[in-house]
C-alpha atoms as a PDB file:
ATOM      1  CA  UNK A   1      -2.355   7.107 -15.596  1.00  0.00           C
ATOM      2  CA  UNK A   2       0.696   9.204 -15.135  1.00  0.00           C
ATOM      3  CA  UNK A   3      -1.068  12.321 -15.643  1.00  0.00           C
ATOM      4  CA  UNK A   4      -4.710  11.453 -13.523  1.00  0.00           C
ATOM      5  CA  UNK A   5      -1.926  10.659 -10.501  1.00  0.00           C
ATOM      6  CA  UNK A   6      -0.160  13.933 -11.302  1.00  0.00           C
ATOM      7  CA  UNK A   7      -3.854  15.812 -11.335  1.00  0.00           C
ATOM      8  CA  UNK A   8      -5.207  14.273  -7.676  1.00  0.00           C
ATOM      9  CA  UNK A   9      -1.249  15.056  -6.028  1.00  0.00           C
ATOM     10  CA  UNK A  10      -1.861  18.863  -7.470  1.00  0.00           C
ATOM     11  CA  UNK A  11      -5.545  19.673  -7.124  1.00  0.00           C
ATOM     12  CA  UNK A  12      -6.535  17.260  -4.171  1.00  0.00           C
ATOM     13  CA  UNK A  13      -3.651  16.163  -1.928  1.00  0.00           C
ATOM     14  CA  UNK A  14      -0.275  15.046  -2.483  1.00  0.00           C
ATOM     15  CA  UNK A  15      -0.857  11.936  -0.042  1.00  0.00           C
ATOM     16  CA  UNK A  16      -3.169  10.414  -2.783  1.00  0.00           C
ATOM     17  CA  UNK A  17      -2.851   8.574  -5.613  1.00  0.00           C
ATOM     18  CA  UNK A  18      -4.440   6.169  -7.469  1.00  0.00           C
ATOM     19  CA  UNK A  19      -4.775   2.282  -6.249  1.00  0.00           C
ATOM     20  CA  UNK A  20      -4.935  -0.452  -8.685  1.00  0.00           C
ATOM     21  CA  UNK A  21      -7.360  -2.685  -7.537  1.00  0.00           C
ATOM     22  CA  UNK A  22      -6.611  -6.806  -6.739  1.00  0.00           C
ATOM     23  CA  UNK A  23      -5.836  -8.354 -10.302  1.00  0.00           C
ATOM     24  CA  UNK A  24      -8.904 -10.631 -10.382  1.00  0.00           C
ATOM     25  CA  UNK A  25     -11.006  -7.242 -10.342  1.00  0.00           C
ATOM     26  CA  UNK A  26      -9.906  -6.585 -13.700  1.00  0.00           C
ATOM     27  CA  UNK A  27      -7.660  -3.201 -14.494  1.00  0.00           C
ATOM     28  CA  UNK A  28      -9.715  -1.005 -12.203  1.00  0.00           C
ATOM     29  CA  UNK A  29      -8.246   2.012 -10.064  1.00  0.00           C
ATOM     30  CA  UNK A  30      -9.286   4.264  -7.587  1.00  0.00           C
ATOM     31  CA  UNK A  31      -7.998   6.872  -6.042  1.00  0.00           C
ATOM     32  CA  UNK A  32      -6.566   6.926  -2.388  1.00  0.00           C
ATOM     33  CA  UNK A  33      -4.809   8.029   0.466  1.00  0.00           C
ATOM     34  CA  UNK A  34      -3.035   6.213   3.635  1.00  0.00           C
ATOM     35  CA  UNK A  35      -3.233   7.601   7.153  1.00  0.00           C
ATOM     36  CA  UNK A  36      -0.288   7.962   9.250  1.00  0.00           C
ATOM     37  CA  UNK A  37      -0.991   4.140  10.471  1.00  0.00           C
ATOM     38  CA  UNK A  38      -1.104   2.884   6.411  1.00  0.00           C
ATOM     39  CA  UNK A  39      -4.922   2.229   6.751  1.00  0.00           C
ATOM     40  CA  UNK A  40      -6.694   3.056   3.776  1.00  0.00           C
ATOM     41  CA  UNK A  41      -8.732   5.622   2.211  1.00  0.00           C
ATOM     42  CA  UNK A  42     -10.713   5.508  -0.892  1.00  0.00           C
ATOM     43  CA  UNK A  43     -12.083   8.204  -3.013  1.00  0.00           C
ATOM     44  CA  UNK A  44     -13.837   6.886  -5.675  1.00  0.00           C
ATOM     45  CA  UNK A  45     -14.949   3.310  -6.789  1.00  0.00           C
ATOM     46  CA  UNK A  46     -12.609   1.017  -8.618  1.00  0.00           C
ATOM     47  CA  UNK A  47     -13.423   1.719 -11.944  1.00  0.00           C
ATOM     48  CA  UNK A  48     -11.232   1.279 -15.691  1.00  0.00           C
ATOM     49  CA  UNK A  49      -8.754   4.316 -15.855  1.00  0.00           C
ATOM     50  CA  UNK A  50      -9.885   6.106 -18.778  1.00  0.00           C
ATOM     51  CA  UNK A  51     -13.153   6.571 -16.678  1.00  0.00           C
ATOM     52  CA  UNK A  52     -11.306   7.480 -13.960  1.00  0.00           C
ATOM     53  CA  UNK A  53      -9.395  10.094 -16.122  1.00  0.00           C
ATOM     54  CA  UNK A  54     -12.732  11.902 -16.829  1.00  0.00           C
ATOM     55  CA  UNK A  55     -14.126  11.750 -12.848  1.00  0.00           C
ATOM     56  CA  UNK A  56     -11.151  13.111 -11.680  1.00  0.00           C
ATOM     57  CA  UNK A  57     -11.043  15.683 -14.507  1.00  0.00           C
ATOM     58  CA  UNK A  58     -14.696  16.120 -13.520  1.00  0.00           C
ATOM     59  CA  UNK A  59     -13.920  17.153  -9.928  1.00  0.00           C
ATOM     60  CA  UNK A  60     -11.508  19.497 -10.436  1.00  0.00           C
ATOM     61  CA  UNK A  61     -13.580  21.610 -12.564  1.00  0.00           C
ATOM     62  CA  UNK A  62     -15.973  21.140 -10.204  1.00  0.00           C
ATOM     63  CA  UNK A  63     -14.087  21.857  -7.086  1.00  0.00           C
ATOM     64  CA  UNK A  64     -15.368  18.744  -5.381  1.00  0.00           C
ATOM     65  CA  UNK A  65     -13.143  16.357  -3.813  1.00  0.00           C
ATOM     66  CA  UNK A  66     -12.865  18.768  -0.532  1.00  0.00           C
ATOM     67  CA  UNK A  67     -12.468  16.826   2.259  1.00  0.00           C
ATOM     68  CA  UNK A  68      -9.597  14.332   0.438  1.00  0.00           C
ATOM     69  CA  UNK A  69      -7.814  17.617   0.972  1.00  0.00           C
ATOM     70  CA  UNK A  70      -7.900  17.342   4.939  1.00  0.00           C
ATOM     71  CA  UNK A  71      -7.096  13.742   4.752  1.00  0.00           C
END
């Protein structure tokens, strides 16, 4: 998880990270970002981490993910 986190702070924005999602949901994450009044963002779907490993890995080769950068 460490280095998916480290990935979205260097390639997307270094206001996101990734969101663990409520317990009952199962281990799911997602990545996110707060606004300057804490209200949330999300970026992807809540999803297990390995899959959310290979999106994220997916984007950057891709050079999606633009607007997260303005947010």
């Amino acid at each position: 998880m460490e280095q998916t986190d480290r990935w979205v702070k260097e390639n997307f924005n270094p206001k996101a990270y990734i969101e663990r999602s409520d317990p009952r949901c199962g281990r799911r994450y997602a990545v996110a970002t707060k606004d300057d009044e804490g209200r949330l963002t999300f970026w992807t779907e809540f999803m297990p981490i390995d899959m959310l490993h290979e999106v994220v890995r997916m984007l950057m080769q891709y050079n999606s993910f633009i607007k997260i950068k303005e947010a």
